[in-house]
C-alpha atoms as a PDB file:
ATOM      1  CA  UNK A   1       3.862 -88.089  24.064  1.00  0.00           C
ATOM      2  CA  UNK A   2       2.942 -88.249  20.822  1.00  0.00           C
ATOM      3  CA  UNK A   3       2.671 -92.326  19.627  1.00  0.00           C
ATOM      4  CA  UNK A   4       2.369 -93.321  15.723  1.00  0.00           C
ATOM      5  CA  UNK A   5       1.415 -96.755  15.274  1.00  0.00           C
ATOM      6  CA  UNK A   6       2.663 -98.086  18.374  1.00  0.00           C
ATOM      7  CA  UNK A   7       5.642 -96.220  17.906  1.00  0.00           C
ATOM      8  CA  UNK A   8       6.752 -93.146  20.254  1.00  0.00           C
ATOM      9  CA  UNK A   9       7.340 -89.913  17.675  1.00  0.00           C
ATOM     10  CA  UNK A  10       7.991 -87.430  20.212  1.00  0.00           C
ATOM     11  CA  UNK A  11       7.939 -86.830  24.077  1.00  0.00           C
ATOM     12  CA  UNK A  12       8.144 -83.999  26.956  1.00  0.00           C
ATOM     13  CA  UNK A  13       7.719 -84.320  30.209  1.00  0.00           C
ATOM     14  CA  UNK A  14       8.548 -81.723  32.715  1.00  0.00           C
ATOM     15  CA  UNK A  15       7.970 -80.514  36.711  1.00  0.00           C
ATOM     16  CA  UNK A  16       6.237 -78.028  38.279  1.00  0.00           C
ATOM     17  CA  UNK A  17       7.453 -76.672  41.407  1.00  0.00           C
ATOM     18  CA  UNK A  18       4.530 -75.372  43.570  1.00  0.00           C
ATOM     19  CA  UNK A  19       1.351 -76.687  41.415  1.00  0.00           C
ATOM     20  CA  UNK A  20      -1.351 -78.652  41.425  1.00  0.00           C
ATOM     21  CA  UNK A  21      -2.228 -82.047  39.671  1.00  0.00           C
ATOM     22  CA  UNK A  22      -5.377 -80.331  37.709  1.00  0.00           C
ATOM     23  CA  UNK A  23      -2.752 -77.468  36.954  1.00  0.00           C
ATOM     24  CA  UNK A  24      -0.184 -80.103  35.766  1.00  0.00           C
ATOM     25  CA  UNK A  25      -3.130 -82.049  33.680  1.00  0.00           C
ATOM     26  CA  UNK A  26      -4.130 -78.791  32.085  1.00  0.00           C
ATOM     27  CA  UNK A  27      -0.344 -78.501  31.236  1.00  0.00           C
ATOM     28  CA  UNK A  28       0.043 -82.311  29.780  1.00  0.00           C
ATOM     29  CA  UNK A  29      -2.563 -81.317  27.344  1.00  0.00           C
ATOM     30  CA  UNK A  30      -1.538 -78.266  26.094  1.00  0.00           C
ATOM     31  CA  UNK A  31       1.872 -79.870  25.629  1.00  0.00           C
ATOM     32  CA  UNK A  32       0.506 -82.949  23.638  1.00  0.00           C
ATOM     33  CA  UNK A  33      -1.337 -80.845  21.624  1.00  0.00           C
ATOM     34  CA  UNK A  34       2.317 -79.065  20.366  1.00  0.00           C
ATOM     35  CA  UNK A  35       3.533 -82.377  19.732  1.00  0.00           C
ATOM     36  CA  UNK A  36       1.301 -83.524  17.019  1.00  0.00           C
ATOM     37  CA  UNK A  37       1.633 -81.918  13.793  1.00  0.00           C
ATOM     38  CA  UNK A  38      -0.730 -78.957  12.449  1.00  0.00           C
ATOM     39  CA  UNK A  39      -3.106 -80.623  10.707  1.00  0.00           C
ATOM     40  CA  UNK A  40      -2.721 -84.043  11.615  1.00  0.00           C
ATOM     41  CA  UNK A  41      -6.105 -85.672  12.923  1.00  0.00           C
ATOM     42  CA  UNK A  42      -5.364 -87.497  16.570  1.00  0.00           C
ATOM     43  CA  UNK A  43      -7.109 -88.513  19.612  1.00  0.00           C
ATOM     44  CA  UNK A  44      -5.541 -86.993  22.868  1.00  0.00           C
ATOM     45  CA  UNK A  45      -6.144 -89.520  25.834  1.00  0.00           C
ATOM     46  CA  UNK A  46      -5.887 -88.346  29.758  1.00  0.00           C
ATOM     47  CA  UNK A  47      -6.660 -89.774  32.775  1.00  0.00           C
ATOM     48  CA  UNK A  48      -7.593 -86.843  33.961  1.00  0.00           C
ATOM     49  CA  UNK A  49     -11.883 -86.642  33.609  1.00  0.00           C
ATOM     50  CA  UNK A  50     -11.602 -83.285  35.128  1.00  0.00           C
ATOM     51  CA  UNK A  51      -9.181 -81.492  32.003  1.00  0.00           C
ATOM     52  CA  UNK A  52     -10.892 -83.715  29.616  1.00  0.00           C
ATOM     53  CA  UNK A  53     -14.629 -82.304  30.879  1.00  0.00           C
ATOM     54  CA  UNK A  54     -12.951 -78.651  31.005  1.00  0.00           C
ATOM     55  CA  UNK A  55     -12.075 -78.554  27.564  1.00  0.00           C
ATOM     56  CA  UNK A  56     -14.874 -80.761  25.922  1.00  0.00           C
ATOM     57  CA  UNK A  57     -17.922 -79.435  28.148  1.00  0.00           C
ATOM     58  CA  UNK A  58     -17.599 -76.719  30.319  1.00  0.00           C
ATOM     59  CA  UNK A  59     -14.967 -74.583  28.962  1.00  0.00           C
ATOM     60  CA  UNK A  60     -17.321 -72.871  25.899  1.00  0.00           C
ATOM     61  CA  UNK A  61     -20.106 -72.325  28.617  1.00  0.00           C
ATOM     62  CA  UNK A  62     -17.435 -70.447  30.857  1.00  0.00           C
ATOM     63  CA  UNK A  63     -16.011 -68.282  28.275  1.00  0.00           C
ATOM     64  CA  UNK A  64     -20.091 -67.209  27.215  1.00  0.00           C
ATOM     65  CA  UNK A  65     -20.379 -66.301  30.528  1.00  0.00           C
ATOM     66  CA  UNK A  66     -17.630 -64.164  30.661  1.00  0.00           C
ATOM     67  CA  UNK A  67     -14.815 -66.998  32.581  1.00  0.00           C
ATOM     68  CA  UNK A  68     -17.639 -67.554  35.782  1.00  0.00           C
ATOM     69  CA  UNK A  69     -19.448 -70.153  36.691  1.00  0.00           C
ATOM     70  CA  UNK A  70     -22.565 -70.323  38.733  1.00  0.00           C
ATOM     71  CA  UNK A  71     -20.584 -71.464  41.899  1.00  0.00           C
ATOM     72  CA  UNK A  72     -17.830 -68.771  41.506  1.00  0.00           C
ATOM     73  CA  UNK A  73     -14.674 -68.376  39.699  1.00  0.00           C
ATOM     74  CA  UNK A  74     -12.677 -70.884  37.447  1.00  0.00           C
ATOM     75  CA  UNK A  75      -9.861 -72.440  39.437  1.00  0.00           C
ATOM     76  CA  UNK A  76      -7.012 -72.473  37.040  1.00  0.00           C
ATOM     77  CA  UNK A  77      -8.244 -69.920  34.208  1.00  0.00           C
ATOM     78  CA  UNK A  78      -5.105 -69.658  32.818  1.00  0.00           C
ATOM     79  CA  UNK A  79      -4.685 -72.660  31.922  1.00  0.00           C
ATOM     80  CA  UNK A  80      -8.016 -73.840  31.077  1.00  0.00           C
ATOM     81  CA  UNK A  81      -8.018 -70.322  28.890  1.00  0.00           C
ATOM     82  CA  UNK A  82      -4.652 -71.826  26.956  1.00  0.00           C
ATOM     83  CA  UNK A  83      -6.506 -75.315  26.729  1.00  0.00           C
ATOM     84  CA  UNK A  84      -9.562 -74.464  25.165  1.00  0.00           C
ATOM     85  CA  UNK A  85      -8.075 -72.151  23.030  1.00  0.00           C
ATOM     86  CA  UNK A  86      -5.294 -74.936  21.425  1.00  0.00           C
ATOM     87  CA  UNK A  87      -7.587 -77.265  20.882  1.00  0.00           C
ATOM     88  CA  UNK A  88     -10.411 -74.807  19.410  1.00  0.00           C
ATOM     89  CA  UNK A  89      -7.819 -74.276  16.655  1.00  0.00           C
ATOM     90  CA  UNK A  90      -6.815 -77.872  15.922  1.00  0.00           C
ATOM     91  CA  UNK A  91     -10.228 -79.473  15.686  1.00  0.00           C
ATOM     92  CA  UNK A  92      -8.453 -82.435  13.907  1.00  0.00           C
ATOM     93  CA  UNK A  93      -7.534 -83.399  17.801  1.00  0.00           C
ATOM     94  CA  UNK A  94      -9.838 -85.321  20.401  1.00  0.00           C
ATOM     95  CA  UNK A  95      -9.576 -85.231  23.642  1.00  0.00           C
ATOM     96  CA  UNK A  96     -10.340 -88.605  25.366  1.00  0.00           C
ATOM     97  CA  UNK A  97     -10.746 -89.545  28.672  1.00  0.00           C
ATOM     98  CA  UNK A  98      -9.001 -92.972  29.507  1.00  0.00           C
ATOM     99  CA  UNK A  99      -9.007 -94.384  33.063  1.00  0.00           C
ATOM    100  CA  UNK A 100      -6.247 -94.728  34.923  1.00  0.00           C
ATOM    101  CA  UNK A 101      -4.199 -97.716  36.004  1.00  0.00           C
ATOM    102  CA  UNK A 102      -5.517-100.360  34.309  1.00  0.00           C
ATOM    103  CA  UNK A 103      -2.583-101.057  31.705  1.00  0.00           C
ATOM    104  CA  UNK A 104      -3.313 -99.003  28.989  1.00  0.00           C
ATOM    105  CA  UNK A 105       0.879 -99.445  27.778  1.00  0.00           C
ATOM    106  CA  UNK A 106       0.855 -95.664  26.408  1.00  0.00           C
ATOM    107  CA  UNK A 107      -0.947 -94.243  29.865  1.00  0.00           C
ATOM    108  CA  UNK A 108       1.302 -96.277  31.823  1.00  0.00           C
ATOM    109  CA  UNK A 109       4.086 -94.712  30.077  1.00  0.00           C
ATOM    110  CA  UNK A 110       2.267 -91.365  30.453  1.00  0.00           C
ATOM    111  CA  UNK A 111       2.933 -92.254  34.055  1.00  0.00           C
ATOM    112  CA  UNK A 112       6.199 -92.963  34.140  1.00  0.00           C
ATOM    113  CA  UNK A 113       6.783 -90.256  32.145  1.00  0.00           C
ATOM    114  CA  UNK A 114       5.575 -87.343  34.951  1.00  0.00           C
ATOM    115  CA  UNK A 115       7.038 -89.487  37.701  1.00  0.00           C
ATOM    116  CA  UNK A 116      10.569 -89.023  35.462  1.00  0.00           C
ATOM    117  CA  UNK A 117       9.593 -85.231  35.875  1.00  0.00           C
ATOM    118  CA  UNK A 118       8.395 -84.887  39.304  1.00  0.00           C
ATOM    119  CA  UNK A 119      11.534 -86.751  40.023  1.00  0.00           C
ATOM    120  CA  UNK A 120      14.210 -84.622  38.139  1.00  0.00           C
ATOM    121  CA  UNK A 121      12.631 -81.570  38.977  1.00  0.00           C
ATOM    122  CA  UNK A 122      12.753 -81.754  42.391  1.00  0.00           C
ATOM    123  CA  UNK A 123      16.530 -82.693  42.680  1.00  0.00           C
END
């Protein structure tokens, strides 16, 4: 979602079948990227420390190294490909990690927000 002085702008939410929750993270943020306009500076939050590493620490190692790690391959390359490419071209946008559950209103709503999707999409 994309929130404007404590006011919701724009939202998605959506389901994904047979996936993953690092999959669906990877997903959220390459979604709330889309929703903020070029140009605009914003901070991204997730609760996700995993996507939030990816893209901020590990992600321009990876690609120097040809998408491998020491340990093996990168789970989810897609994905993590997309990520670090969106945000390389909007530098205006930080990504944030926020912890979860602990009544941030907007991640709480983040929340409800994928249940809404999980819940829909599986119908």
């Amino acid at each position: 979602m994309y929130v404007k002085e404590n006011e919701i702008i724009d939202e998605a939410y959506g389901y994904g079948g047979e996936t993953t929750n690092n999959r669906m993270e990877l997903l959220a943020l390459i979604e709330a990227a889309s929703l903020v306009p070029e140009g605009t500076p914003a901070t991204v939050y997730s609760d996700s420390n995993l996507a939030v590493r990816t893209i901020n620490e590990w992600a321009a190692g990876w690609e120097k190294k040809g998408w491998r790690r020491k340990s093996g391959p990168v789970q989810n390359l897609d994905l993590v490909k997309e990520a670090y490419r969106v945000y390389r071209q909007r530098p205006n946008l930080d990504v944030t990690w926020i912890k979860a559950h602990v009544g941030f209103r907007w991640n709480e709503y983040a929340d409800e927000l994928a249940n809404r999707g999980r819940l829909e999409g599986s119908r």
